[in-house]
Protein backbone atom coordinates (compact mmCIF):
# COMPACT_ATOMS: atom_id res chain seq x y z
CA UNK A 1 -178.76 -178.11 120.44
CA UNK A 2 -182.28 -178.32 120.96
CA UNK A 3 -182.73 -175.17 120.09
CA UNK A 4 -181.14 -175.57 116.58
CA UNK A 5 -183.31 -178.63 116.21
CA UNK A 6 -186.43 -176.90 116.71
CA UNK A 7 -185.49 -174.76 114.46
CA UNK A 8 -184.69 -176.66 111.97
CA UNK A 9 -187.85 -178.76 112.27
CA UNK A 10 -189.82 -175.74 111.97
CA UNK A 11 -188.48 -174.64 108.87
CA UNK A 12 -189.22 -178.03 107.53
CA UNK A 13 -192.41 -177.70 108.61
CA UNK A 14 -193.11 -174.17 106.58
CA UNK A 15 -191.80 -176.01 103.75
CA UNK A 16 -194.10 -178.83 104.05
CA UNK A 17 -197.36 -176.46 104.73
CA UNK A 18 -196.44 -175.45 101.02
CA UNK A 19 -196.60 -179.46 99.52
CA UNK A 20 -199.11 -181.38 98.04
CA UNK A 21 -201.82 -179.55 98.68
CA UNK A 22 -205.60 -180.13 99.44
CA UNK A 23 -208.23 -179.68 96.47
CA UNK A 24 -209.48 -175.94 96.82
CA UNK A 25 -213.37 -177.37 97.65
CA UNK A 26 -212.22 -178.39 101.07
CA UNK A 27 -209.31 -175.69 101.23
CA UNK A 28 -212.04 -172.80 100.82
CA UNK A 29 -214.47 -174.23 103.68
CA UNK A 30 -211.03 -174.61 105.87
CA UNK A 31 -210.44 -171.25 105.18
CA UNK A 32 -213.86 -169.79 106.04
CA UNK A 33 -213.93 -171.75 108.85
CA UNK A 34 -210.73 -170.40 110.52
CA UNK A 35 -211.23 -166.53 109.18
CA UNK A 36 -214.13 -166.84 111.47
CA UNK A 37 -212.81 -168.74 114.68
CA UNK A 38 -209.10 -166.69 114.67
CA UNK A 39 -210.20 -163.23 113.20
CA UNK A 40 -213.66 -162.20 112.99
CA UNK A 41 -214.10 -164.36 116.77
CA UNK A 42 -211.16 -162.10 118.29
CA UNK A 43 -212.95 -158.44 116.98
CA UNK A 44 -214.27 -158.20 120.14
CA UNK A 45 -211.04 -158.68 123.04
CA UNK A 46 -209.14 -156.25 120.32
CA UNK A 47 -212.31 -153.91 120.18
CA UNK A 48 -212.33 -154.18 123.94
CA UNK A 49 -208.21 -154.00 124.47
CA UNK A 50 -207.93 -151.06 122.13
CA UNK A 51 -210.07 -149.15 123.70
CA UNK A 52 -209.21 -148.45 126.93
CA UNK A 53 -205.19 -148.66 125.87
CA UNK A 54 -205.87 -145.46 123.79
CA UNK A 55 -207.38 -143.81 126.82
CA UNK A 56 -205.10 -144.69 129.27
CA UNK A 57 -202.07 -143.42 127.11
CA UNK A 58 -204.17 -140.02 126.72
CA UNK A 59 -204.61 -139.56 130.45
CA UNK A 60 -201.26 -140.59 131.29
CA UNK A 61 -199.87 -138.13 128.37
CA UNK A 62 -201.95 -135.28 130.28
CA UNK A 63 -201.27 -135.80 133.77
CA UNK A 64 -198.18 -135.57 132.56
CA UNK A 65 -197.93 -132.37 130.96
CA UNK A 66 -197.38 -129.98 133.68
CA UNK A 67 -195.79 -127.27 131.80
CA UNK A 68 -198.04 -124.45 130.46
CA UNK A 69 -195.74 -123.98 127.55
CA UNK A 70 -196.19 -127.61 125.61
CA UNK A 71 -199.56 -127.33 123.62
CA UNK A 72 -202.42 -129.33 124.75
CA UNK A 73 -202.42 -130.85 121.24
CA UNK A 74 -199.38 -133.10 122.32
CA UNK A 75 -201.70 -135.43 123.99
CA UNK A 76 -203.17 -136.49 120.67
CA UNK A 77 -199.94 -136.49 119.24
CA UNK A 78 -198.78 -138.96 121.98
CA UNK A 79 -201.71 -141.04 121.39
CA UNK A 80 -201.66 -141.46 117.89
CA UNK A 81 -197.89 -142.78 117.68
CA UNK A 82 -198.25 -144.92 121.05
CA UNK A 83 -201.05 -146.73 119.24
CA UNK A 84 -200.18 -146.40 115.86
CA UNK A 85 -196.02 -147.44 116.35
CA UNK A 86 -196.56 -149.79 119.10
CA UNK A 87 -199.73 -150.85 120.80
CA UNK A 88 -202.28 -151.76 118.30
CA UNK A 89 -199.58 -153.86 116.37
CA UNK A 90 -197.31 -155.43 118.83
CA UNK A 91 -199.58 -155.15 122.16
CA UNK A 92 -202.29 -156.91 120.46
CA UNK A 93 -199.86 -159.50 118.69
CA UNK A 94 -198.88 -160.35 121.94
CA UNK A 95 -202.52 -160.74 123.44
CA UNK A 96 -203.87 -162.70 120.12
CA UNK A 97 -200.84 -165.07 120.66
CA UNK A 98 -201.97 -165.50 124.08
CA UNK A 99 -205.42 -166.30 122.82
CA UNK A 100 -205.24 -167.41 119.13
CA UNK A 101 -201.85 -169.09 119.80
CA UNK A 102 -203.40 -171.09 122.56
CA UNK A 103 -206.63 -172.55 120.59
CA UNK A 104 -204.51 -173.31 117.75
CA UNK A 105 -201.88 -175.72 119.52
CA UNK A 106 -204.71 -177.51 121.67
CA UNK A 107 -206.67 -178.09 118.35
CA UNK A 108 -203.87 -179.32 117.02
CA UNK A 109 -202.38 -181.08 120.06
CA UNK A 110 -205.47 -182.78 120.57
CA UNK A 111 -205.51 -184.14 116.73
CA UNK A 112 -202.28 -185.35 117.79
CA UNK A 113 -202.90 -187.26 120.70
CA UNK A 114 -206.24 -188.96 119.42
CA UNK A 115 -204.42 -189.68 116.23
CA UNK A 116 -206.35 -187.69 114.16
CA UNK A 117 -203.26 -186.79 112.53
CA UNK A 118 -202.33 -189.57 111.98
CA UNK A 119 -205.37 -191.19 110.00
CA UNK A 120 -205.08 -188.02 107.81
CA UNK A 121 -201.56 -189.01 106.79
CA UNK A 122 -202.60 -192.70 106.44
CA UNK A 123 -205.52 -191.44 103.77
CA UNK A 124 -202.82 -190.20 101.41
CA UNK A 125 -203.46 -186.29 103.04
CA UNK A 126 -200.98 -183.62 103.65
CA UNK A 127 -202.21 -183.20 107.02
CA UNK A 128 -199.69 -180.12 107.58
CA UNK A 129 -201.57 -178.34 104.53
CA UNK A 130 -204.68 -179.34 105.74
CA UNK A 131 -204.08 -177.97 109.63
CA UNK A 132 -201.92 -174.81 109.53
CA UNK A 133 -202.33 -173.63 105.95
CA UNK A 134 -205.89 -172.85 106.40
CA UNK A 135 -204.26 -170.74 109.36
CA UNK A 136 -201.97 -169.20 107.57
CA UNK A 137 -204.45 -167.73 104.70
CA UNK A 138 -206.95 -166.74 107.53
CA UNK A 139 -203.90 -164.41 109.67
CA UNK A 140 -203.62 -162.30 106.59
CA UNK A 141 -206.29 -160.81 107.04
CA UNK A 142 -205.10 -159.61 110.55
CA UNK A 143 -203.91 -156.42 109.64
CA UNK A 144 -207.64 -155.33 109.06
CA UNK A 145 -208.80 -156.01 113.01
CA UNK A 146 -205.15 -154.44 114.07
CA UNK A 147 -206.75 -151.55 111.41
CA UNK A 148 -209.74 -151.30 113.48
CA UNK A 149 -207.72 -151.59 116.99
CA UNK A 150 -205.72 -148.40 115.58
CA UNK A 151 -209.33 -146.61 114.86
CA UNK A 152 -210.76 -147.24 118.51
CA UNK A 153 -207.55 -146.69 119.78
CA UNK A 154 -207.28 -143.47 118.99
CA UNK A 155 -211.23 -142.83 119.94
CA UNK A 156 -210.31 -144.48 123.01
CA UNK A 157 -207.96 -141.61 123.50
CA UNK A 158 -210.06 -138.55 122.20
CA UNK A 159 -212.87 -139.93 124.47
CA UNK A 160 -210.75 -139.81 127.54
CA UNK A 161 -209.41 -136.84 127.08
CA UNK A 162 -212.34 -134.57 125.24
CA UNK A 163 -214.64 -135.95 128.16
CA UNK A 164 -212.14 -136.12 131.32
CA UNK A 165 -211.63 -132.45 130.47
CA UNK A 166 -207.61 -132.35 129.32
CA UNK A 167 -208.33 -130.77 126.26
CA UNK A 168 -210.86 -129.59 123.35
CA UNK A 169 -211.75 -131.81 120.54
CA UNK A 170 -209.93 -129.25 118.23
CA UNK A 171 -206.83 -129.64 120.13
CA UNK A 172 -206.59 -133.14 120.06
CA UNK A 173 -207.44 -133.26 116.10
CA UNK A 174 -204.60 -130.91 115.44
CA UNK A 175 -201.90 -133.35 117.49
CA UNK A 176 -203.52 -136.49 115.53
CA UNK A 177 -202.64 -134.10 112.43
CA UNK A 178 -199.21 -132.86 113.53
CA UNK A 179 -196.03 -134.59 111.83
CA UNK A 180 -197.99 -137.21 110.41
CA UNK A 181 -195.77 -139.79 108.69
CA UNK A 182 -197.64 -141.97 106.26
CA UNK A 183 -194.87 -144.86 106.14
CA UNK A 184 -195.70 -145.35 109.95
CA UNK A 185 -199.16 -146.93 109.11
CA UNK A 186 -197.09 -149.13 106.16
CA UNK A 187 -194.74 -150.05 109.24
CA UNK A 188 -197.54 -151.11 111.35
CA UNK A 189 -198.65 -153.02 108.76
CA UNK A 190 -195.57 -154.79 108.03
CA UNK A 191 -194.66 -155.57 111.32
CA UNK A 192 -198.71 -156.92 111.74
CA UNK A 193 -198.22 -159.44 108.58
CA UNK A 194 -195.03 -160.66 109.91
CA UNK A 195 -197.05 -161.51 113.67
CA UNK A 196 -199.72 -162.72 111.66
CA UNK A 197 -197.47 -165.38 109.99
CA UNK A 198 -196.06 -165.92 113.29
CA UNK A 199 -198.94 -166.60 115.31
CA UNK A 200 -200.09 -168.93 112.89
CA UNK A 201 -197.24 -171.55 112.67
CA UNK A 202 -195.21 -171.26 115.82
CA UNK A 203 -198.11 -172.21 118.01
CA UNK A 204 -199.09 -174.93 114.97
CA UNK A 205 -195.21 -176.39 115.03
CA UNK A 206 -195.63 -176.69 118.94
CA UNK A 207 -199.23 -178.70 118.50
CA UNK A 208 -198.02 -180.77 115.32
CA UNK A 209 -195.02 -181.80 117.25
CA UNK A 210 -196.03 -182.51 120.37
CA UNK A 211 -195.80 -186.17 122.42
CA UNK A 212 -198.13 -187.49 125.30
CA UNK A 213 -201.35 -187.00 126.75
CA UNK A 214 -204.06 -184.57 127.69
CA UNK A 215 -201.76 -182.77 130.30
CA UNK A 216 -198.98 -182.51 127.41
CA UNK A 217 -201.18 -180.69 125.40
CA UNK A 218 -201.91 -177.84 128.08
CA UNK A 219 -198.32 -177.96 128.55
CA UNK A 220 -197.67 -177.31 124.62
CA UNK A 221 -199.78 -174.68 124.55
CA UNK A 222 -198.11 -172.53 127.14
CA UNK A 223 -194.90 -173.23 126.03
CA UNK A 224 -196.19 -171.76 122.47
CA UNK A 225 -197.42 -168.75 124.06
CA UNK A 226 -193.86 -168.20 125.55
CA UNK A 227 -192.02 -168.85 122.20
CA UNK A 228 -194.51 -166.88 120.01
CA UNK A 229 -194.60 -164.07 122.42
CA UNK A 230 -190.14 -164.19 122.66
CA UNK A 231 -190.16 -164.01 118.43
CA UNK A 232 -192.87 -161.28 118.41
CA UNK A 233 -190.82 -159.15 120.73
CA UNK A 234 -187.50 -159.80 119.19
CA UNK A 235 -188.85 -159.52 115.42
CA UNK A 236 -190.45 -155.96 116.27
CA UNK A 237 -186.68 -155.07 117.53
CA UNK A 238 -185.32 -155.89 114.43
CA UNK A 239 -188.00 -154.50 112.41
CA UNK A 240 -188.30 -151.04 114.18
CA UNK A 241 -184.54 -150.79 113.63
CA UNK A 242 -184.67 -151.75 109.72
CA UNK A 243 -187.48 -150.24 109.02
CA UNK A 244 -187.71 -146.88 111.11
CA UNK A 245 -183.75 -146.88 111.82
């Protein structure tokens, strides 16, 4: 039952994000504000993550290919659709909710507890549009850093396996060009909005809700992580199967 009444508070919560909201002179500097701390701040762990995920997954693909019959040019293949399908938009989901999902229920949380949230409410305020949907506007522009993980990704992959000597930069150009299926990048992308609206408001419901102290608040915040990370895996389930299936 508590399940179903988390639930159900959340959804009222969506709907209140959506009320009464804030004049657009302080909604546009909120905005800025958090486009910079959750997007533009995480370029460089995606940068980083993306990188060496699209190399690993070329190695792996080559050490793997033991028969002289399958065409080098597999290995870009292999690459492309790991990082494309898969790791740029679900593997990094996961990691931002680890680290965007984290800052954004202890910001919150810690409103809460020094009732920061409360005087908000108390000067006529919709503090729920004023905390989460600043957050919400900034996460759509997600899909361009999971746009840029896909890039390095894939140069991630080229570099490890031009330079570790697997295959010729031809080669792996041809398997980034075999079979190519343009509604696979407009899956990614789908499934990326989707996280994006995700990691904005479970780990906000979790920090807006929240009761006690200091130690509560470290405690909300990995139990936000958990849930975000549960709905991220179980929404790209459903989505690979509607969307792909």
């Amino acid at each position: 039952m508590n399940y179903l009444a988390s639930i159900g508070s959340y959804s009222i919560m969506i709907v209140e994000v959506f009320r009464k909201p804030t004049k657009w002179r302080i909604m546009k500097s909120l905005i800025l504000k958090e486009i910079d701390e959750l997007v533009y701040g995480s370029l460089g762990i995606i940068i980083f993550i993306s990188f060496f995920i699209g190399a690993v997954v070329a190695i792996q693909t080559a050490l793997n290919l033991t028969s002289p019959i399958i065409p080098r040019s597999l290995i870009g293949f292999a690459t492309r659709q790991s990082v494309i399908l898969e790791f740029a938009p679900t593997f990094v989901s996961i990691i931002m909710a680890g680290k965007v999902g984290s800052y954004i229920t202890s910001s919150i949380g810690t409103m809460r507890v020094t009732e920061q949230i409360d005087a908000l409410e108390v000067m006529g305020v919709n503090s729920l549009n004023y905390l989460v949907f600043p957050k919400i506007i900034a996460m759509l522009f997600y899909p361009f850093a999971i746009a840029i993980s896909m890039y390095v990704g894939i140069f991630g992959g080229w570099l490890a396996g031009v330079f570790g000597g697997f295959l010729t930069s031809a080669d792996f150009v041809t398997g980034l060009q075999t079979d190519f299926v343009p509604f696979h990048i407009a899956y990614a992308f789908i499934k990326t909005l989707i996280f994006a609206f995700i990691i904005a408001t479970i780990p906000s419901f979790h920090g807006y809700y929240m009761k006690g102290g200091a130690l509560e608040v470290g405690k909300a915040s990995t139990t936000s992580f958990v849930w975000t990370s549960v709905v991220i895996i179980i929404l790209n389930y459903l989505l690979t199967q509607l969307l792909l299936g």
